[in-house]
N, C-alpha and C. Protein backbone atom coordinates (compact mmCIF):
# COMPACT_ATOMS: atom_id res chain seq x y z
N UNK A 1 3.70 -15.28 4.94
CA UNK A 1 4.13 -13.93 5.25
C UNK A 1 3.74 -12.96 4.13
N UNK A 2 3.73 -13.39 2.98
CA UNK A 2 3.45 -12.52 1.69
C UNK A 2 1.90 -12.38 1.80
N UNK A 3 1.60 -12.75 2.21
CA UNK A 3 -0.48 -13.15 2.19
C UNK A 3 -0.43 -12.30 2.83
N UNK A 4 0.14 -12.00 4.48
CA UNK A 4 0.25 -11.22 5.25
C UNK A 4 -0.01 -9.70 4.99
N UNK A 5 1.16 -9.54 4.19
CA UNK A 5 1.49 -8.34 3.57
C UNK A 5 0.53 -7.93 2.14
N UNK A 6 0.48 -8.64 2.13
CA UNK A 6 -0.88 -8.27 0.73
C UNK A 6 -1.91 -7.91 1.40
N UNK A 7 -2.60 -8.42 2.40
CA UNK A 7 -3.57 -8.35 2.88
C UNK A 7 -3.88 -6.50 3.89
N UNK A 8 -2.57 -6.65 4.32
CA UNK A 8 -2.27 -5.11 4.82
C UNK A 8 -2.15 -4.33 4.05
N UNK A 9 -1.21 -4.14 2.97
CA UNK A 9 -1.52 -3.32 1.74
C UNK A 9 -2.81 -2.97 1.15
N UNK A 10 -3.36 -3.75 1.27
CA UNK A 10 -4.62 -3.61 0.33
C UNK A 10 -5.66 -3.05 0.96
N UNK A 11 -5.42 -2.68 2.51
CA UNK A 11 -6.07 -2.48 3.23
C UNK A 11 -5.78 -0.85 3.63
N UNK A 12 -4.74 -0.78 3.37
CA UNK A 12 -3.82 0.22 3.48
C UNK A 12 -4.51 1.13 2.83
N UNK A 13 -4.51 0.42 1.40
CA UNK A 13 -5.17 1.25 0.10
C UNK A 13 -6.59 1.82 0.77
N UNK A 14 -7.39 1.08 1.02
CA UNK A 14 -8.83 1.63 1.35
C UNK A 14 -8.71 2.53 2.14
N UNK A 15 -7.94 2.31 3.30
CA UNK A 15 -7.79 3.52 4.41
C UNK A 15 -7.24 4.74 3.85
N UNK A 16 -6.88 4.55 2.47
CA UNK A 16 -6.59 5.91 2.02
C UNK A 16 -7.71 6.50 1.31
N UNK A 17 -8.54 5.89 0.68
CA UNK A 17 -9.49 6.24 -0.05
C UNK A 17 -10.79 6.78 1.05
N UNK A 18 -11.01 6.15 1.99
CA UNK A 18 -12.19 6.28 2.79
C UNK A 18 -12.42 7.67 3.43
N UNK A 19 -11.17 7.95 3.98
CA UNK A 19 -11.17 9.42 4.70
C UNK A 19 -11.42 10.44 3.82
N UNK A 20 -11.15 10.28 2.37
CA UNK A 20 -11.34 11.51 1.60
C UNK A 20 -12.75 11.49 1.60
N UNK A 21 -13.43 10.27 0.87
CA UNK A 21 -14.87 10.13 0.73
C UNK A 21 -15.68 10.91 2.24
N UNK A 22 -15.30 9.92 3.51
CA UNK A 22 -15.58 10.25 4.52
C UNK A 22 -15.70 12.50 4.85
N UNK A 23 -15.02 12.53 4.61
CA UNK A 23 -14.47 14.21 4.86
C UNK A 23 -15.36 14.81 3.28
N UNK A 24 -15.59 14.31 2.39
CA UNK A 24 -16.71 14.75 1.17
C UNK A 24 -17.64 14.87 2.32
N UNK A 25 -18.38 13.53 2.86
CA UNK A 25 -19.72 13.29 3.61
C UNK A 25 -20.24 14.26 4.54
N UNK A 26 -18.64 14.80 4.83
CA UNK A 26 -18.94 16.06 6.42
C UNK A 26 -18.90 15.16 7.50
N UNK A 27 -17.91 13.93 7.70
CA UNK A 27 -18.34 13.12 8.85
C UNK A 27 -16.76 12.87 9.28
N UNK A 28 -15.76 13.64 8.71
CA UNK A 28 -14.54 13.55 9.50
C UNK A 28 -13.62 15.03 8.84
N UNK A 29 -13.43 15.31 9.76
CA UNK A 29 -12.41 17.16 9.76
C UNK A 29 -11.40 17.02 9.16
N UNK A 30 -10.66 18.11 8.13
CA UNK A 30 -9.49 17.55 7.42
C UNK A 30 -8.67 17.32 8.12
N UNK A 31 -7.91 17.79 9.17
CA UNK A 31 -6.86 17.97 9.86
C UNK A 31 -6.82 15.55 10.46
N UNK A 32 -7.95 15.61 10.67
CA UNK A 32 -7.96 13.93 10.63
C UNK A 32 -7.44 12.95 9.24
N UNK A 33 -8.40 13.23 8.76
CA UNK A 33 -8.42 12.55 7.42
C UNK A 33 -6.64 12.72 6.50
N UNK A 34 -6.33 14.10 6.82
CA UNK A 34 -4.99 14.09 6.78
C UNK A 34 -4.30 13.25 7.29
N UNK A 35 -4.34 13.30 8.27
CA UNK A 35 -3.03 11.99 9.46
C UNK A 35 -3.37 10.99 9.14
N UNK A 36 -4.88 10.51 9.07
CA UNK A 36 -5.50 9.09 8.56
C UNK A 36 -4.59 8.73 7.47
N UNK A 37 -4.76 9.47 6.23
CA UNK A 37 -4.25 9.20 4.99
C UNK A 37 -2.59 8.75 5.07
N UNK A 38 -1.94 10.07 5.94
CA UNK A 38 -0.24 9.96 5.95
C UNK A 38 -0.19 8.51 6.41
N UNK A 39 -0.34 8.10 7.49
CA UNK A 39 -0.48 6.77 8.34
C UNK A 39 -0.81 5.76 7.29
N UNK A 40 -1.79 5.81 6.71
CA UNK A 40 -2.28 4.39 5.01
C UNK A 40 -0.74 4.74 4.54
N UNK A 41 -0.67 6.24 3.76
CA UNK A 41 0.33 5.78 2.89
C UNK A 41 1.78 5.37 3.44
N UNK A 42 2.32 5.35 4.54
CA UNK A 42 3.30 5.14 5.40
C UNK A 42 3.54 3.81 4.96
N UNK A 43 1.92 2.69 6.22
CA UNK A 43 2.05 1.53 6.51
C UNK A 43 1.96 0.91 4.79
N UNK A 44 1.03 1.61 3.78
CA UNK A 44 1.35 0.66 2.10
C UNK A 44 2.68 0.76 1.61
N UNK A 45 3.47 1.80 1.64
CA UNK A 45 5.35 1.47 1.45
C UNK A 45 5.84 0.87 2.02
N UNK A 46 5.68 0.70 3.16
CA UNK A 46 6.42 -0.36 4.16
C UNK A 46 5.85 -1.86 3.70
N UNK A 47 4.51 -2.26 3.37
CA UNK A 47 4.17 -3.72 3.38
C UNK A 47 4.32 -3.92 1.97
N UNK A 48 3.96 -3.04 1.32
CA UNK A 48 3.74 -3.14 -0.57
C UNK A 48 5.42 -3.42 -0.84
N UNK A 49 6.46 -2.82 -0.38
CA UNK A 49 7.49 -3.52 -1.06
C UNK A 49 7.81 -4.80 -0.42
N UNK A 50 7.58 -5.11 0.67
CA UNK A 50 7.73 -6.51 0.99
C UNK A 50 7.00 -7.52 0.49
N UNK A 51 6.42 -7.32 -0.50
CA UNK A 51 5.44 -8.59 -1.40
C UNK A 51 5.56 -7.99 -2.81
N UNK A 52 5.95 -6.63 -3.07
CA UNK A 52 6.11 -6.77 -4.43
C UNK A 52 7.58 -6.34 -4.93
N UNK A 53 8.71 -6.74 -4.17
CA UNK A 53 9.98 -6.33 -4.05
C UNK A 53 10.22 -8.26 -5.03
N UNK A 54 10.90 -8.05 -5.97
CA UNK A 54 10.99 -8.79 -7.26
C UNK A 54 12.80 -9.69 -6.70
N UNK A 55 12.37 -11.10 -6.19
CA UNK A 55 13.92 -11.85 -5.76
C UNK A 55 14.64 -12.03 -6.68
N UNK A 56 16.07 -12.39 -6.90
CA UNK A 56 16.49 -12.90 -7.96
C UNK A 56 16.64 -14.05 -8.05
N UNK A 57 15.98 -15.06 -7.14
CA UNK A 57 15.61 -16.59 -7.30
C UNK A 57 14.82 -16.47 -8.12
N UNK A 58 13.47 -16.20 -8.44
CA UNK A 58 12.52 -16.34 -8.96
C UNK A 58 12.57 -15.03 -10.55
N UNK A 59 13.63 -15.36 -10.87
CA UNK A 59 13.71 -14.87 -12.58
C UNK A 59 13.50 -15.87 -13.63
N UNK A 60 13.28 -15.72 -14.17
CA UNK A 60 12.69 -16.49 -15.02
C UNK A 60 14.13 -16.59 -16.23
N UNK A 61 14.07 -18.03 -16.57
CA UNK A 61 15.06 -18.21 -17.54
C UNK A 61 14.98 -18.14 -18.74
N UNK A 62 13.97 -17.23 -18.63
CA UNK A 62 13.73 -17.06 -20.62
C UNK A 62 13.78 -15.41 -21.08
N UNK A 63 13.99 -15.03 -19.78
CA UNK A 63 14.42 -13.51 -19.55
C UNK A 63 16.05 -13.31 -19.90
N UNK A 64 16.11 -12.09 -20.66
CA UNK A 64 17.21 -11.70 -21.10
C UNK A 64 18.12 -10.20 -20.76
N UNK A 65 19.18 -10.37 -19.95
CA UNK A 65 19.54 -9.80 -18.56
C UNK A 65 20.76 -8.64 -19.45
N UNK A 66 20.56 -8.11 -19.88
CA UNK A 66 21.36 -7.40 -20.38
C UNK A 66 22.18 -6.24 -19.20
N UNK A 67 23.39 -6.35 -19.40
CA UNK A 67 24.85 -5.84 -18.72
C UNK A 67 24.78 -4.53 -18.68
């Protein structure tokens, strides 16, 4: 499930980067590349904290937890 979500994130990421490049090129209108972008950064908050949201099973015992 975490592979999952990494894999969408990261994908996420590009779909944000592409439309700007894309809309530099003259090959997509801002009013697109806008919604394109909102939509990436939407679906990368939604998957990015589900793989990089930190359990408290997996702390490490040499870590020091101050109150």
């Amino acid at each position: 499930m975490r592979s999952i979500l990494k894999v969408v994130s990261l994908l996420s990421l590009v779909a944000l980067i592409l439309p700007s490049i894309l809309f530099l090129a003259g090959r997509v209108d801002l009013d697109k590349a806008k919604w394109i972008m909102l939509l990436a950064t939407i679906i990368w908050f939604v998957t990015a904290t589900g793989w990089m949201w930190k359990e408290q099973d997996t702390v490490q015992k040499d870590e020091i937890v101050v109150p």
